[in-house]
C-alpha atoms as a PDB file:
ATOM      1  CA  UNK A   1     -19.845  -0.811  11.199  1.00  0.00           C
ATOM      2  CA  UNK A   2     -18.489   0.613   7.622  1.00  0.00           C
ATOM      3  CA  UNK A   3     -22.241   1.842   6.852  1.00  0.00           C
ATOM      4  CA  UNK A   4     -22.492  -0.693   3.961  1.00  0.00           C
ATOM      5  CA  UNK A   5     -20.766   1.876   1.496  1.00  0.00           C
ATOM      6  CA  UNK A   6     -21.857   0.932  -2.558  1.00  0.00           C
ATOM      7  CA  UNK A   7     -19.358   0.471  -5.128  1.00  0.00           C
ATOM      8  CA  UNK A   8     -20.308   3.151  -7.037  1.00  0.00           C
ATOM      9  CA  UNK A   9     -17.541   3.836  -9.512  1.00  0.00           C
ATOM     10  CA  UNK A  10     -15.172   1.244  -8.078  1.00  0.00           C
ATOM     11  CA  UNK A  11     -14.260   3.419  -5.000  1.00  0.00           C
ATOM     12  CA  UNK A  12     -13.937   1.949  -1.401  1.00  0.00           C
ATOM     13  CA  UNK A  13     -11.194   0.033  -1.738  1.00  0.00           C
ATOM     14  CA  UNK A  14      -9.018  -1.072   1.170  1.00  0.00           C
ATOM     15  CA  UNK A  15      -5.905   0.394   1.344  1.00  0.00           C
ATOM     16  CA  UNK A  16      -2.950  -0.181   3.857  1.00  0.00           C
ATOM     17  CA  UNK A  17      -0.195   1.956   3.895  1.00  0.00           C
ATOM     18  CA  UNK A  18       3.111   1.621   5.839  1.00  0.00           C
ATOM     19  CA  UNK A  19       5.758   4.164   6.388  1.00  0.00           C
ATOM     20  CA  UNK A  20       7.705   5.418   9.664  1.00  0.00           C
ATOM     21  CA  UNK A  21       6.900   8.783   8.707  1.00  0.00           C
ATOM     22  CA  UNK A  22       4.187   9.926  10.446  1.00  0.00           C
ATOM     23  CA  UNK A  23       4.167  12.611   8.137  1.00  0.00           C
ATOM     24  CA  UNK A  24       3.745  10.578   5.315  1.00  0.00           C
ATOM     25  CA  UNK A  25       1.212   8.334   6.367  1.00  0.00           C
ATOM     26  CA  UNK A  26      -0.986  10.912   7.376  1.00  0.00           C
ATOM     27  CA  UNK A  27      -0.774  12.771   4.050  1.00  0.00           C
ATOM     28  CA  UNK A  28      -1.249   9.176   2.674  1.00  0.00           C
ATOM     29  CA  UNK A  29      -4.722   8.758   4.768  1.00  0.00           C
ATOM     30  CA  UNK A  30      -5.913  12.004   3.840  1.00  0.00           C
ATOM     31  CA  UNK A  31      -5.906  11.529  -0.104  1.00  0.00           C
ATOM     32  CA  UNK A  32      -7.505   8.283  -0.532  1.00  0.00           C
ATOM     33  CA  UNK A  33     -10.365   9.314   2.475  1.00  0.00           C
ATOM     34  CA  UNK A  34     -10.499  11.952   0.143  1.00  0.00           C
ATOM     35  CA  UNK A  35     -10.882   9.561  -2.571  1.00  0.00           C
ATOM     36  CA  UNK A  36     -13.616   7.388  -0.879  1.00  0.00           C
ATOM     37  CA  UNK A  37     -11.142   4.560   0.259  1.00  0.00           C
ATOM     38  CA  UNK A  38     -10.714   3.141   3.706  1.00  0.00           C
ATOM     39  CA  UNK A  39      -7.539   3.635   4.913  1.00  0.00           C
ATOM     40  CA  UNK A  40      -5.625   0.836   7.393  1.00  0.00           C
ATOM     41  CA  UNK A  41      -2.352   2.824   8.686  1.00  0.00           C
ATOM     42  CA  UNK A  42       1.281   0.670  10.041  1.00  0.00           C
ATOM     43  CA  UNK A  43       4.540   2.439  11.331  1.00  0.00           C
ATOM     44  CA  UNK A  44       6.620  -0.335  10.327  1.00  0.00           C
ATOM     45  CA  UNK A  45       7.018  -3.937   8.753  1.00  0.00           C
ATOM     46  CA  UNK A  46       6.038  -5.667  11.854  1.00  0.00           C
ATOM     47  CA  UNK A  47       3.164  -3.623  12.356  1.00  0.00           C
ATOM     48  CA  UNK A  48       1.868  -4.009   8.958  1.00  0.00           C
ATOM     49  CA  UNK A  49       2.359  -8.210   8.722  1.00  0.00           C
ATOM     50  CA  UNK A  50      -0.599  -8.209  11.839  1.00  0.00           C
ATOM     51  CA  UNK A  51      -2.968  -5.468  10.016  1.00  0.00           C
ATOM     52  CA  UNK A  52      -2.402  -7.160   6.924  1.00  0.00           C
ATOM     53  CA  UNK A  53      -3.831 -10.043   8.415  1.00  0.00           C
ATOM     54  CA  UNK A  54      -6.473  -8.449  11.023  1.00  0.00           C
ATOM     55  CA  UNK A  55      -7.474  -5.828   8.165  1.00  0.00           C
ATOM     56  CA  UNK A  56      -7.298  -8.003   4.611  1.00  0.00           C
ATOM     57  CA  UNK A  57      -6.253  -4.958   2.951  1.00  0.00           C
ATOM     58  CA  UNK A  58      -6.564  -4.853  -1.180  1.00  0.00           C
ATOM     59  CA  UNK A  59      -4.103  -2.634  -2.221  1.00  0.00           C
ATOM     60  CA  UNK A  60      -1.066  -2.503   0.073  1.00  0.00           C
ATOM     61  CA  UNK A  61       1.495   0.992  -0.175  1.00  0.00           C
ATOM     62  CA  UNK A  62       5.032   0.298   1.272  1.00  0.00           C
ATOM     63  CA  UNK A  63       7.584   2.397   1.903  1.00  0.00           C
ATOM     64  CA  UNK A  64      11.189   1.005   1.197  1.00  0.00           C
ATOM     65  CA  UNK A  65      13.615   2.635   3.707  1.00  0.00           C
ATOM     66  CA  UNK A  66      11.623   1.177   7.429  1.00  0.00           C
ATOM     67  CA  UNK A  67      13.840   0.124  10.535  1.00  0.00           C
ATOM     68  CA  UNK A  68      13.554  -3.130  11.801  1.00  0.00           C
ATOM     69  CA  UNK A  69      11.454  -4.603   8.755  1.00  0.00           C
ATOM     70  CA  UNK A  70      12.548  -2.960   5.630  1.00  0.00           C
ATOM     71  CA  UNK A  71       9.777  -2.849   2.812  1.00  0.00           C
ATOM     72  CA  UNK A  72      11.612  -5.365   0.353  1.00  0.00           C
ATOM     73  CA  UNK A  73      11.634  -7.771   3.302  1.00  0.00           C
ATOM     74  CA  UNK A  74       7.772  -6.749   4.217  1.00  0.00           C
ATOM     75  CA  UNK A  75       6.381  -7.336   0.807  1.00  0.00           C
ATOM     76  CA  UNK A  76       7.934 -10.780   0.442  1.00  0.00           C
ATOM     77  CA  UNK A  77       6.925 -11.775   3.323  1.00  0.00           C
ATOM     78  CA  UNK A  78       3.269 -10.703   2.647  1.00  0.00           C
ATOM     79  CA  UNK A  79       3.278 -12.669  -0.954  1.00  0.00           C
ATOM     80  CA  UNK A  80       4.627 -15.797   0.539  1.00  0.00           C
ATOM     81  CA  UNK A  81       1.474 -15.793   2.102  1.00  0.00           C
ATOM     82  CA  UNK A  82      -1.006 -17.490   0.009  1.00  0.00           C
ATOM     83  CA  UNK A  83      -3.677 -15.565   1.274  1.00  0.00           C
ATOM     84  CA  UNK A  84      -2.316 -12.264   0.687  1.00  0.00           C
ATOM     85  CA  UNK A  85      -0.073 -13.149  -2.364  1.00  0.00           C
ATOM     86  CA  UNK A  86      -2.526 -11.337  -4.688  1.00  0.00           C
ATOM     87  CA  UNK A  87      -2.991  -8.639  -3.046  1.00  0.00           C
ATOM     88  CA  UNK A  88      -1.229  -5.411  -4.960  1.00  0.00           C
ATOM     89  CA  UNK A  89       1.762  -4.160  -3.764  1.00  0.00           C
ATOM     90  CA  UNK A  90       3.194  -0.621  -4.151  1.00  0.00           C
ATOM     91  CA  UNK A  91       6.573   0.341  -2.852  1.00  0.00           C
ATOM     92  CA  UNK A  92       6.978   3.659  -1.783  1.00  0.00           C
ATOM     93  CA  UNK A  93      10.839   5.313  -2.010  1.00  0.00           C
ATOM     94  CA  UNK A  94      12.811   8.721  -1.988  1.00  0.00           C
ATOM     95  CA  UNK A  95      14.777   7.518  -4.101  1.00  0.00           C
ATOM     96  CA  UNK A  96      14.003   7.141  -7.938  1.00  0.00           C
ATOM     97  CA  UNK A  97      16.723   4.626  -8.429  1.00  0.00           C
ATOM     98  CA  UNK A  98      16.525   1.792 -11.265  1.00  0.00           C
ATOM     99  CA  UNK A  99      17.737  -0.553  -9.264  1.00  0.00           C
ATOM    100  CA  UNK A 100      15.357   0.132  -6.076  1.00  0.00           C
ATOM    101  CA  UNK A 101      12.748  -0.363  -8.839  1.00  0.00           C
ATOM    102  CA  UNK A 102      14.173  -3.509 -10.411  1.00  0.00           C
ATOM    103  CA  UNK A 103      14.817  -4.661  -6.683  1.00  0.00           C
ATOM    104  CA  UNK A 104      10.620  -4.157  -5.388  1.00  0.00           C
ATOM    105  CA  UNK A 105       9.600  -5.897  -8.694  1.00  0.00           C
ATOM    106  CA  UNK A 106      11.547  -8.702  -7.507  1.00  0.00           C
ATOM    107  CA  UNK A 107      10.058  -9.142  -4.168  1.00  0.00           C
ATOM    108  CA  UNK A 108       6.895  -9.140  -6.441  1.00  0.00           C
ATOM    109  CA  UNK A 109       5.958  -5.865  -6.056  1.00  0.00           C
ATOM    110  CA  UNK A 110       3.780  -4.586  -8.849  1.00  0.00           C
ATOM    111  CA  UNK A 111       4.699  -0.587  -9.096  1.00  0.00           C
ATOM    112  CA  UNK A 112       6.979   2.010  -7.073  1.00  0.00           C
ATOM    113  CA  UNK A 113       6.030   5.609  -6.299  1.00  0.00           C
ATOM    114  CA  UNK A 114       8.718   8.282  -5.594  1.00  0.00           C
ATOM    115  CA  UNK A 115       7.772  10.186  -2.835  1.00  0.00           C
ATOM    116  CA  UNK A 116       6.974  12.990  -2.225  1.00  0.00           C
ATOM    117  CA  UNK A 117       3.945  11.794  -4.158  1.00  0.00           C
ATOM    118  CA  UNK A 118       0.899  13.905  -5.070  1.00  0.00           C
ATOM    119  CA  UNK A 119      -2.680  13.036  -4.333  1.00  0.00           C
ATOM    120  CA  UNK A 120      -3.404  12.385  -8.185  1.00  0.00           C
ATOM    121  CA  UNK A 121      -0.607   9.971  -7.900  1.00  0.00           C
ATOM    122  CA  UNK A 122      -2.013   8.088  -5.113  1.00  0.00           C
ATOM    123  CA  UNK A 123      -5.232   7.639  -5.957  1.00  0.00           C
ATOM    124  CA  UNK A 124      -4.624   6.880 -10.249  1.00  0.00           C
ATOM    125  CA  UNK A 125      -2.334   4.111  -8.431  1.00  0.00           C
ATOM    126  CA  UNK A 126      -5.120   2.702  -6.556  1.00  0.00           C
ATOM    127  CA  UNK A 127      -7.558   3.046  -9.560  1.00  0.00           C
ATOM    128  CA  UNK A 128      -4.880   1.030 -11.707  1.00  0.00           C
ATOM    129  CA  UNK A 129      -4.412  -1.550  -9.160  1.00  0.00           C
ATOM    130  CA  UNK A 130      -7.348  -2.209  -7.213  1.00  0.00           C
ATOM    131  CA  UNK A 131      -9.129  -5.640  -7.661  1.00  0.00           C
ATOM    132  CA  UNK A 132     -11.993  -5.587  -9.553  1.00  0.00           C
ATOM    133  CA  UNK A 133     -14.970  -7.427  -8.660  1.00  0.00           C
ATOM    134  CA  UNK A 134     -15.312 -11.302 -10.272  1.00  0.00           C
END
């Protein structure tokens, strides 16, 4: 099983990330391992809407630019959900574009990362996002 990890500091949170780059996603999994969190991987929208669900993730990154699913699409569809409405969303996007920004808040997404992103990035977005115990 996980091996019953303690929430020392507030690390260990669940993290899914979703990007068609491979190369992304695996830099992606790498930093927040590195950063004590457990990481949930999806190539695409589709993918993501059944690990969301399988997985409850806590803190959802989403990249913007997907085939089939795009990540404005994906992220509304995951906070229609009632059971996954709270869950954090960050987009993820090559472009640094006010209006891709303006657009992911509107799908009710709570912060956008410009990729390339660095590992510092990642993981002070997880920090500022992650749910914090009742």
């Amino acid at each position: 099983m996980d091996g019953g990890s303690t929430d020392s500091g507030g690390s260990g949170t669940k993290v899914l990330v979703i990007d068609d780059s491979n190369t992304i996603r695996r830099s992606a999994e790498i930093f927040l391992r590195q950063g004590g969190h457990e990481v949930v991987l999806a190539e695409d929208g589709f993918d993501a809407l059944s690990k969301v669900s399988d997985h409850d993730p806590e803190l959802i990154f989403c990249d913007i630019l997907m085939p089939r699913l795009d990540g404005y699409q994906t992220c509304a569809i995951i906070k229609r959900n009632p059971r996954f409405a709270h869950v954090p969303v960050i987009m993820l996007s090559s472009k640094d574009g006010l209006f891709d920004k303006a657009r992911g808040r509107m799908v009710g997404s709570e912060e956008y990362l410009t990729k390339p992103f660095t590992k510092e990035q990642l993981l002070r977005a997880v920090e500022t996002f992650r749910p914090t115990a009742p």
